[in-house]
Protein backbone atom coordinates (compact mmCIF):
# COMPACT_ATOMS: atom_id res chain seq x y z
CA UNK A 1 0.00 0.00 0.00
CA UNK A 2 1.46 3.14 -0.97
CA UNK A 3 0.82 6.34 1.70
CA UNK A 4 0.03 9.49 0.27
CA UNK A 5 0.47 12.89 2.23
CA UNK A 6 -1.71 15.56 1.17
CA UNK A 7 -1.53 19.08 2.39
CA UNK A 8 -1.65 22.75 0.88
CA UNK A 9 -2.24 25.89 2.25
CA UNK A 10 -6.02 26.70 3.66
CA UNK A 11 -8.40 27.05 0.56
CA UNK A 12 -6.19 25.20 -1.89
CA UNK A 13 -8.46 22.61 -3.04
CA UNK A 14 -7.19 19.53 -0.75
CA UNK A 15 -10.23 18.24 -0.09
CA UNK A 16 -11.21 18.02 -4.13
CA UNK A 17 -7.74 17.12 -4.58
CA UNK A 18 -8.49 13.55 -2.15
CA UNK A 19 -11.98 12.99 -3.84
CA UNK A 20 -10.30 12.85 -7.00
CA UNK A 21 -7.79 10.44 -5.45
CA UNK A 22 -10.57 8.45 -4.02
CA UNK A 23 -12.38 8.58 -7.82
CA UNK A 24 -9.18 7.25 -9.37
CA UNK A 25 -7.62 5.09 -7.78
CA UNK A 26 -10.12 3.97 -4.61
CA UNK A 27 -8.40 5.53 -2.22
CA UNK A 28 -8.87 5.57 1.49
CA UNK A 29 -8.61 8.61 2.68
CA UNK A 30 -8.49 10.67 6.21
CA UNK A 31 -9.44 14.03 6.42
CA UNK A 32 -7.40 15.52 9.37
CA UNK A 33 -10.01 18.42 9.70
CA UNK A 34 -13.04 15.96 10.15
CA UNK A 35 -10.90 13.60 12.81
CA UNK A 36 -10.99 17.22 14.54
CA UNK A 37 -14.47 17.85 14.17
CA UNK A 38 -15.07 14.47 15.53
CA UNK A 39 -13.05 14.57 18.41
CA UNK A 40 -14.33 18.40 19.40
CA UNK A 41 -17.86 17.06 19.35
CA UNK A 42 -19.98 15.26 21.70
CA UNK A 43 -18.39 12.33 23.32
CA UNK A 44 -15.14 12.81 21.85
CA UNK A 45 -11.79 12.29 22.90
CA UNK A 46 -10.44 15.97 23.22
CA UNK A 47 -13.56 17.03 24.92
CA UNK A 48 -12.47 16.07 28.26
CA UNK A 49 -9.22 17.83 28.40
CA UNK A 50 -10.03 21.15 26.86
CA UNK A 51 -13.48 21.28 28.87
CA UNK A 52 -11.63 21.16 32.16
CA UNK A 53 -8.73 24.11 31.36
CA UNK A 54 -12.26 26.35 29.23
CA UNK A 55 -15.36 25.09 30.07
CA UNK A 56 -17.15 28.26 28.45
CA UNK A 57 -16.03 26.79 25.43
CA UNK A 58 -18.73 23.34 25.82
CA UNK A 59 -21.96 23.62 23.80
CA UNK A 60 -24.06 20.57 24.03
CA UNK A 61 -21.50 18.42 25.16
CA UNK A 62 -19.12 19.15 22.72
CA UNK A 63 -16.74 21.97 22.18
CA UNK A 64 -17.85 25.18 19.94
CA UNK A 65 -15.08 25.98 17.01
CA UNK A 66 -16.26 29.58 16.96
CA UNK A 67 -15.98 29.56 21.03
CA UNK A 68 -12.52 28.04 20.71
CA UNK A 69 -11.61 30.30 18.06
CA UNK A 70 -12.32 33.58 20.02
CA UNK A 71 -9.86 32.10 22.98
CA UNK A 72 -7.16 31.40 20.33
CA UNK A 73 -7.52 34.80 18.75
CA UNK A 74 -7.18 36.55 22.07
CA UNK A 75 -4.09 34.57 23.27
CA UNK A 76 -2.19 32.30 21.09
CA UNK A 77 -1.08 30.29 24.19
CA UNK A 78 -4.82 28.79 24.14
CA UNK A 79 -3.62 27.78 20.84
CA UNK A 80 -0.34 25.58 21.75
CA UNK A 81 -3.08 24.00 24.66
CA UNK A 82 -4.82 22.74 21.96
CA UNK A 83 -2.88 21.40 19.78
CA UNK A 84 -0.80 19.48 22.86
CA UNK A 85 -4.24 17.96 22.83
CA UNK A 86 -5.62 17.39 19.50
CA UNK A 87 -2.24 16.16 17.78
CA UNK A 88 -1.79 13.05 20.03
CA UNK A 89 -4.71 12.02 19.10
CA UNK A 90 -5.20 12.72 15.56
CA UNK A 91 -0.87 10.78 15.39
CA UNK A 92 -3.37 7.81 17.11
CA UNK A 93 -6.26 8.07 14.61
CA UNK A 94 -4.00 8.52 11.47
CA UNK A 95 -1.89 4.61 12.39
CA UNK A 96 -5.23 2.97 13.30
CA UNK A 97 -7.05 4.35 9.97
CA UNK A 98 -3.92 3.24 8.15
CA UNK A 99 -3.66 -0.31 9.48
CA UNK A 100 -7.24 -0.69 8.15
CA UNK A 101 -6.95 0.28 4.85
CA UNK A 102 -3.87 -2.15 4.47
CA UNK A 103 -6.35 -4.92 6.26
CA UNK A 104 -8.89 -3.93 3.30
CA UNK A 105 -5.82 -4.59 0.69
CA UNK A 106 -6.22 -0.57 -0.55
CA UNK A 107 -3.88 0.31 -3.24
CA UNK A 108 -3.61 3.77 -1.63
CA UNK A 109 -4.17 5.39 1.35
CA UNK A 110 -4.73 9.43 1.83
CA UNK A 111 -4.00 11.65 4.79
CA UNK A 112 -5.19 14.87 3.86
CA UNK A 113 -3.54 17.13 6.76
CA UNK A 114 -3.27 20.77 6.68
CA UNK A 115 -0.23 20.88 8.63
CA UNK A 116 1.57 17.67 7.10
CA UNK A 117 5.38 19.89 6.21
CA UNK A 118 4.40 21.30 9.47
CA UNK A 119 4.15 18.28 12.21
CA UNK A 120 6.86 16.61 10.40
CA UNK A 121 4.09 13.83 8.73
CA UNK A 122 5.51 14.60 5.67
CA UNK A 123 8.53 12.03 6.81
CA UNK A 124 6.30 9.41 7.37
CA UNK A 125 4.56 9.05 4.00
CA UNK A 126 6.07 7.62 0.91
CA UNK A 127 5.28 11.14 -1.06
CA UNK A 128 4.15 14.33 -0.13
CA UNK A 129 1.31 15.84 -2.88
CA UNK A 130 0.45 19.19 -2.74
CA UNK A 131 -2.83 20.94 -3.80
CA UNK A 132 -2.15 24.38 -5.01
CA UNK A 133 -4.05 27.39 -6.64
CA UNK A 134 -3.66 31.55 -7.33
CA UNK A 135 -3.76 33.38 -4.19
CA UNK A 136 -7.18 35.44 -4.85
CA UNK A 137 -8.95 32.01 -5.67
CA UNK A 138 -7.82 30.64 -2.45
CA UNK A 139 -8.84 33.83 -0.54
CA UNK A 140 -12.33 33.59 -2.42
CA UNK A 141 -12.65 30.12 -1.51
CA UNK A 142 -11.61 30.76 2.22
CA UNK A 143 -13.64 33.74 2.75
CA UNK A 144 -17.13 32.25 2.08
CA UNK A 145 -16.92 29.39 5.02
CA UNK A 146 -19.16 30.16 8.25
CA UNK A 147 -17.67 32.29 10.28
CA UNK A 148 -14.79 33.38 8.82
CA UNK A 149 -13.31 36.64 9.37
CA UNK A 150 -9.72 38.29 7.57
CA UNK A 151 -8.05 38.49 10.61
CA UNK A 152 -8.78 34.96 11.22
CA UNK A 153 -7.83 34.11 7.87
CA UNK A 154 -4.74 36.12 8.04
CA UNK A 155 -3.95 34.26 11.89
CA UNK A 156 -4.60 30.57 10.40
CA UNK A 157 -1.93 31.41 7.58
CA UNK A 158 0.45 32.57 9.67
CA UNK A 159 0.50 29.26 11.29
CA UNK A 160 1.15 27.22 8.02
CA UNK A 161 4.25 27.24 6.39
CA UNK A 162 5.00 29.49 3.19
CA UNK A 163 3.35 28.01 -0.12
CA UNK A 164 6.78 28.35 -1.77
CA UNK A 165 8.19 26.14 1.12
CA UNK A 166 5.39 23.34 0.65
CA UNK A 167 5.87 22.89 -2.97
CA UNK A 168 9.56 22.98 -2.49
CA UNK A 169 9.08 19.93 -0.09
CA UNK A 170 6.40 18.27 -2.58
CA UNK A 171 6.91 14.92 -4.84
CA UNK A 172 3.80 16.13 -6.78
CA UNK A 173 1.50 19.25 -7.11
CA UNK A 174 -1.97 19.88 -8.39
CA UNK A 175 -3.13 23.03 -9.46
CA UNK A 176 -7.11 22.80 -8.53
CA UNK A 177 -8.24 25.98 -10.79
CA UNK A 178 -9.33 23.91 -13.29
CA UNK A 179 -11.08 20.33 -11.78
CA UNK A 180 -10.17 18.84 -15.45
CA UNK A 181 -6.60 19.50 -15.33
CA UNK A 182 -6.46 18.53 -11.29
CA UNK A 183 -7.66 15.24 -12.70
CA UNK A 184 -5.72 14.35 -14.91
CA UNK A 185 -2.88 15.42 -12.98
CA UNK A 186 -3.71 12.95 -9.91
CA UNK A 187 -4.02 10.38 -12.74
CA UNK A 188 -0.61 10.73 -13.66
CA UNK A 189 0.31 10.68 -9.91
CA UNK A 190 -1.81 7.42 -9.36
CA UNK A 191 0.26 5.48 -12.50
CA UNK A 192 3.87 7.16 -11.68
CA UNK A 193 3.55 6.28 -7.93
CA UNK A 194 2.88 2.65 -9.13
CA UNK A 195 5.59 2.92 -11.94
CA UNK A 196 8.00 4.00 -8.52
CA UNK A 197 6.50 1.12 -6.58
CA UNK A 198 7.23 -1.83 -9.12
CA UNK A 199 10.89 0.05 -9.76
CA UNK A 200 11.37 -0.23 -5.46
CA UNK A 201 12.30 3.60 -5.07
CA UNK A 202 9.46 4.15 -2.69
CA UNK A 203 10.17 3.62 1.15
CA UNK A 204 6.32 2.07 1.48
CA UNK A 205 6.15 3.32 4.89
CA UNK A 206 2.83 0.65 5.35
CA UNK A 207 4.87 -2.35 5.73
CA UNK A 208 6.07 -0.55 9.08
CA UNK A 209 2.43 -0.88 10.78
């Protein structure tokens, strides 16, 4: 099974990018952003933790993004508190949601993570894809979720590393202005990654787990 890291900065299309992935090749992928959502909401695993150091934060048993986002904006210490929280556990989801997809004999598996280059991930995949677009589509794209504000925008940037840096790290980029030509550039990823796995050049980091 070959492992597939796939970031790109906030609004770049990573999400489309890992559909297409999924359409092409039957990936399994894992959405970092919805093992979030999952563990903020009811009954989840971070709820505990973060509910004891802000419990203004808990709405219906779970923890409110928009409530958690306030505390981060005000003092980026909330932030690190967080993230000593959430990234344990999302390291724990991402091995266990691996070891399935090998179980289920997948060709490919996906982790779609915003901060891959970031959290060092991007060493422990066997390439590193990133989705990419023009600045003022990625804005436009960004702007029209719930809740989001420009200096929030501007704050969540900061945190990610430098485009330039990502695609400097990257095995493969798609440009997801045009869905045609993001296909048909995942396609060639899907038969050169194969091509690279017959040749033995990959590290196929699944035969670790």
């Amino acid at each position: 099974m070959i492992v597939i890291g796939l970031t790109g900065s906030l609004g770049m299309g990573k999400t489309t990018t890992a559909g297409i992935f999924k359409d092409e090749g039957n990936a399994a992928v894992l959405d970092a952003d919805q093992q979030v959502h999952e563990l903020y909401g009811s009954g989840g695993a971070a709820v505990k933790p973060i509910a004891d150091k802000f419990p203004d934060v808990i709405v219906s048993g779970g923890i409110s993004r928009p409530l958690l986002s306030q505390k981060i904006l005000a003092d980026p210490n909330v932030l690190k508190f967080v993230e000593g929280v959430v990234h344990p556990l999302v390291r724990e989801g991402q091995q266990e949601f691996l070891k399935s997809a090998k179980e289920e004999g997948r060709e490919f598996a996906i982790l779609d993570v915003p901060l891959l280059i970031e959290s060092g991930t991007a060493e422990k995949v066997d390439a590193v894809v990133v989705a990419t677009c023009p600045p003022d589509v990625c804005r436009s794209r960004v702007m029209e979720r719930p809740g989001m504000t420009n200096e929030l925008f501007e704050r969540l940037t900061k945190r990610q590393a430098p485009e330039k840096t990502k695609i400097e790290r990257a095995d493969y980029t798609v440009p997801t202005t045009n869905m045609d030509d993001a296909r048909q550039k995942v396609k060639f990823i899907i038969e050169d990654l194969r091509k690279k796995m017959k040749e033995g050049s990959l590290k196929m980091v699944a035969d670790k787990i």
